[in-house]
N, C-alpha and C. Protein backbone atom coordinates (compact mmCIF):
# COMPACT_ATOMS: atom_id res chain seq x y z
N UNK A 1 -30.63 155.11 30.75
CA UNK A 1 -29.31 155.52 31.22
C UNK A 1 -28.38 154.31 31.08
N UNK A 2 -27.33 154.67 30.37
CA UNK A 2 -26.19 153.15 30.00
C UNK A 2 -25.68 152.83 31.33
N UNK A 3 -25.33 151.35 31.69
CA UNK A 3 -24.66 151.18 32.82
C UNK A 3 -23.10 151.51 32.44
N UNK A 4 -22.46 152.01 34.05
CA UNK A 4 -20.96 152.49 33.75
C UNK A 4 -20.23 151.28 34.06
N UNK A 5 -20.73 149.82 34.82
CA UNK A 5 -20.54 149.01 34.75
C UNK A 5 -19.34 147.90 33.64
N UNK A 6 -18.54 147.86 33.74
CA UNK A 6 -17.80 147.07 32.15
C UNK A 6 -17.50 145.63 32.42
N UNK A 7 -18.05 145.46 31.54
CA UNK A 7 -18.17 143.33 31.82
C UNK A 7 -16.15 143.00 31.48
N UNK A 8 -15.73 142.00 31.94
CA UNK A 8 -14.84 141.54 31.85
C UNK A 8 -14.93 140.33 31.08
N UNK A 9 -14.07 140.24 29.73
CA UNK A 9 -14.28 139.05 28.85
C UNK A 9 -13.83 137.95 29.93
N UNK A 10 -13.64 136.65 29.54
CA UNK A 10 -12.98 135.66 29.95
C UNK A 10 -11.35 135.37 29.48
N UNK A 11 -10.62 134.90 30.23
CA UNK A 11 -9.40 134.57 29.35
C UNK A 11 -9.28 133.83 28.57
N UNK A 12 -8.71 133.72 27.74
CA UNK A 12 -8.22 132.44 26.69
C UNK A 12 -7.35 131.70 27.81
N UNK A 13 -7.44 130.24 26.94
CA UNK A 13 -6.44 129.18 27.90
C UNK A 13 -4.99 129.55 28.51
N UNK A 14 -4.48 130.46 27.39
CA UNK A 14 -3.51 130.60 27.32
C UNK A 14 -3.18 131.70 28.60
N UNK A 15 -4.03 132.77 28.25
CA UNK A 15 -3.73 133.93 29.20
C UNK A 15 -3.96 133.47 30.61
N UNK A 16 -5.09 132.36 30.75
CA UNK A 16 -5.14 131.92 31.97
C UNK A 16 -3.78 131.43 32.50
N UNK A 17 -3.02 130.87 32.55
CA UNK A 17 -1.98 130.10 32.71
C UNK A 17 -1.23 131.69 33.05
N UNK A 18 -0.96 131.97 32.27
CA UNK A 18 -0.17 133.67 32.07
C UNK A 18 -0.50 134.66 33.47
N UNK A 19 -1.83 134.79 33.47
CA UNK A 19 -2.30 135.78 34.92
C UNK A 19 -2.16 134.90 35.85
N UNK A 20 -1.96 134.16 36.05
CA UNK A 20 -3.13 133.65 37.51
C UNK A 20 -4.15 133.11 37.55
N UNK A 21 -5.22 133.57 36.49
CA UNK A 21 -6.61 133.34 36.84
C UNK A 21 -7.29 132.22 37.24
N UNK A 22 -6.85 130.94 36.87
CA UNK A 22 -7.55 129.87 37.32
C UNK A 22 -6.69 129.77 38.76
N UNK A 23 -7.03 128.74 39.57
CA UNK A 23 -6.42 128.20 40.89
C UNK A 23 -5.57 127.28 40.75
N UNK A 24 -4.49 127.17 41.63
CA UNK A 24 -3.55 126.83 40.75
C UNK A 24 -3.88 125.10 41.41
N UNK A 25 -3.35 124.15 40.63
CA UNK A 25 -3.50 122.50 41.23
C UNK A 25 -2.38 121.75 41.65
N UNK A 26 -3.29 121.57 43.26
CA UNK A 26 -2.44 121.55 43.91
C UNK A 26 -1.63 119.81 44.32
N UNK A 27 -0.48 119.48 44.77
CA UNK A 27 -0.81 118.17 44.79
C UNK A 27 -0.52 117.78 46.38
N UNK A 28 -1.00 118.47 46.99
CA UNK A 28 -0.53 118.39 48.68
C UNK A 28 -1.73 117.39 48.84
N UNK A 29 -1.29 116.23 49.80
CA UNK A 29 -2.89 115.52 50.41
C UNK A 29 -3.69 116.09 51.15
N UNK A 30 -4.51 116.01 51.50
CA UNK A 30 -5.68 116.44 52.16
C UNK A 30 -5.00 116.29 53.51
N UNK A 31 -4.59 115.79 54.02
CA UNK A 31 -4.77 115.24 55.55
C UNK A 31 -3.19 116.04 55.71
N UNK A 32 -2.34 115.95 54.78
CA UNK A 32 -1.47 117.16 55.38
C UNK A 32 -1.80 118.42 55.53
N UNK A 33 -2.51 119.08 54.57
CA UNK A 33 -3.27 120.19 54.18
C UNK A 33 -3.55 120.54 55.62
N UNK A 34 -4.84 119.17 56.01
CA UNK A 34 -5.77 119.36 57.17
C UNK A 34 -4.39 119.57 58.76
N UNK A 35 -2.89 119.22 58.56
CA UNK A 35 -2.36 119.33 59.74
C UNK A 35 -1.53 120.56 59.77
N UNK A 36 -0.83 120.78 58.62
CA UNK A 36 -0.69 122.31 58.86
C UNK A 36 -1.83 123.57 58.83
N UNK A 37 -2.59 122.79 58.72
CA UNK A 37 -4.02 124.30 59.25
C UNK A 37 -4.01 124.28 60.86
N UNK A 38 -3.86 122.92 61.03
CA UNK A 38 -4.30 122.92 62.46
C UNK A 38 -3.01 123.02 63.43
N UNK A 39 -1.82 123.14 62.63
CA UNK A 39 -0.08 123.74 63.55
C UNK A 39 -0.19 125.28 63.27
N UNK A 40 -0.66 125.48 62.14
CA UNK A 40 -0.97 127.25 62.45
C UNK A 40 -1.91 127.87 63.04
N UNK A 41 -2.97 127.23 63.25
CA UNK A 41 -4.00 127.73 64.11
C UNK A 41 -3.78 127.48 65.71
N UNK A 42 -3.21 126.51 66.07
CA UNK A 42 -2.73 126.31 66.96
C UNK A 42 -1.58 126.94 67.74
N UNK A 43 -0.63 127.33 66.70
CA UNK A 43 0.50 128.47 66.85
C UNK A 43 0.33 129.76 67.24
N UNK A 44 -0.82 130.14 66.28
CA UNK A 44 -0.92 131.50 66.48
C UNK A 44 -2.21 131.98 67.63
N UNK A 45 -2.46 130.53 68.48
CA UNK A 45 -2.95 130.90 69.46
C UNK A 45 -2.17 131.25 70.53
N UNK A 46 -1.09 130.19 70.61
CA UNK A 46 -0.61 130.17 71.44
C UNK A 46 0.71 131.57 71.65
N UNK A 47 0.88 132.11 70.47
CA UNK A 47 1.18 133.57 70.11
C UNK A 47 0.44 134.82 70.59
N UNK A 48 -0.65 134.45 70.34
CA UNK A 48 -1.85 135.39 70.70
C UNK A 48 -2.02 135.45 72.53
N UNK A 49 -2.17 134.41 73.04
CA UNK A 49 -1.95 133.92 74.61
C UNK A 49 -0.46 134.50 75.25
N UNK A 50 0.33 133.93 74.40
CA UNK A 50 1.51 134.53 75.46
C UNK A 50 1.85 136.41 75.33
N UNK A 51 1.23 136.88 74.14
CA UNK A 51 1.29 138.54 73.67
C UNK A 51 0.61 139.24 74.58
N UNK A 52 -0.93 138.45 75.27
CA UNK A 52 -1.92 139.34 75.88
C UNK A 52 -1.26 138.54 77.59
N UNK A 53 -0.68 137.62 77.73
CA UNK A 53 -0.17 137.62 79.14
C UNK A 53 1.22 138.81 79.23
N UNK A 54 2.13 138.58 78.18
CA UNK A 54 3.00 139.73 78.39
C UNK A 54 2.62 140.86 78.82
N UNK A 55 1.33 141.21 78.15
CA UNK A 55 1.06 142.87 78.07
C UNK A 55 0.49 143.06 79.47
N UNK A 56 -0.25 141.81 80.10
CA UNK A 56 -0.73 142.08 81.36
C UNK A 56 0.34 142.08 82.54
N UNK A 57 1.03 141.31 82.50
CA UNK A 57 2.42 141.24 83.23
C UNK A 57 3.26 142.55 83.40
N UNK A 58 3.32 143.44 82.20
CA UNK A 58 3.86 144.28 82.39
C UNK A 58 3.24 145.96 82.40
N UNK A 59 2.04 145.42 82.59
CA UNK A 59 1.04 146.72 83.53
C UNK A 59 1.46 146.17 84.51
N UNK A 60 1.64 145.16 85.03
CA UNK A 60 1.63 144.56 86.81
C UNK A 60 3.40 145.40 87.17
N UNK A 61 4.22 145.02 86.19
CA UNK A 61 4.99 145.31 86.41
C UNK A 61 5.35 146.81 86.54
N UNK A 62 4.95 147.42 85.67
CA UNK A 62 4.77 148.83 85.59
C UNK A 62 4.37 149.56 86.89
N UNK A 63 3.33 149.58 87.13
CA UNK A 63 2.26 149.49 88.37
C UNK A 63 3.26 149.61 89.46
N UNK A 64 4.38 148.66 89.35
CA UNK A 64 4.95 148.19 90.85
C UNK A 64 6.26 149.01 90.88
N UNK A 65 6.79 149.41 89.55
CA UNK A 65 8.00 150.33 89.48
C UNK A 65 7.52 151.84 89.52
N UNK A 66 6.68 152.27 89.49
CA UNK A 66 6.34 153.18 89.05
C UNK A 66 5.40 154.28 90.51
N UNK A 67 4.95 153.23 90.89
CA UNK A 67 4.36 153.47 92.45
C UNK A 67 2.73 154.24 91.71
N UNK A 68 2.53 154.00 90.65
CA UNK A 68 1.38 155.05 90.14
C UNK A 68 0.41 154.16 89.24
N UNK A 69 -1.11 153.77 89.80
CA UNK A 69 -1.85 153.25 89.16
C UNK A 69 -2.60 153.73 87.80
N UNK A 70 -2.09 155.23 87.66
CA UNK A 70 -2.53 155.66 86.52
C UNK A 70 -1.54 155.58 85.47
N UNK A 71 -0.67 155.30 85.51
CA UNK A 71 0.39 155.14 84.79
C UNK A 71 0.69 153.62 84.09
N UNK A 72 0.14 153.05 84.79
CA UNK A 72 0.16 150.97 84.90
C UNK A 72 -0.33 150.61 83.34
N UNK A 73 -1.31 151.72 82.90
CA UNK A 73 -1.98 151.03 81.37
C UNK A 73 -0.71 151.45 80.27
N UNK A 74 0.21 152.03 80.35
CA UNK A 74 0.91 152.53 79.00
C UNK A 74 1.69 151.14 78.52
N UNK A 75 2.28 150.13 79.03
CA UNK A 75 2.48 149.20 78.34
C UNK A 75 1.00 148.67 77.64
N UNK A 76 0.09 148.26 78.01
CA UNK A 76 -0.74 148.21 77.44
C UNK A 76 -1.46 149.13 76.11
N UNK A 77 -1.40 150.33 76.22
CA UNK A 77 -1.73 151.38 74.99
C UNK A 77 -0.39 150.80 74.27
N UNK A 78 0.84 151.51 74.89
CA UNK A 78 1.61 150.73 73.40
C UNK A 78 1.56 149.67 72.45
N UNK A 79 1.55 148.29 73.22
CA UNK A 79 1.31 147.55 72.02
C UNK A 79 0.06 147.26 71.57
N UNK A 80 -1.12 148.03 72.04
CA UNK A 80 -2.47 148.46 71.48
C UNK A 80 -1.87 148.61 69.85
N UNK A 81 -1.42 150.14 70.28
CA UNK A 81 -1.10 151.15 69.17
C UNK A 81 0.16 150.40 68.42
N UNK A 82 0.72 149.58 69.00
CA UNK A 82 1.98 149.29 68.32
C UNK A 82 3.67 149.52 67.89
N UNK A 83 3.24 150.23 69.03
CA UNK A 83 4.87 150.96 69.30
C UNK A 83 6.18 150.08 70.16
């Protein structure tokens, strides 16, 4: 049974340059490289931290306008879901 499998040639030098295909070279240093990894990882913690205190804050808040503990999670489902 033939494989349906289809091999992909390689590019010529040329086409490489043309697609994409190789990676491109880069001339950033290492140690900057290494500090904006670590201002975005750091960022988007601290993004992540203040998103899930909001969302709890405003079940609390909810909760307290609302006089109804079953009601307290819908800020929470929303930005679950994303609304």
């Amino acid at each position: 049974m033939p494989s349906t499998r289809r091999l992909r040639r390689k590019p010529s030098r040329d086409e490489e340059n043309a697609t994409g295909y190789c990676h491109p070279v880069t001339t950033v240093p290492e140690r900057t490289r290494r500090r904006l990894l670590g201002t975005l990882f750091l960022s988007s913690a601290f993004v992540r931290t203040g998103f899930i205190a909001a969302v709890t804050v405003a079940a609390l808040v909810a909760e307290d306008l609302l006089d109804s503990v079953a009601l307290s999670g819908m800020p929470a489902a929303a930005a679950t879901i994303g609304v």
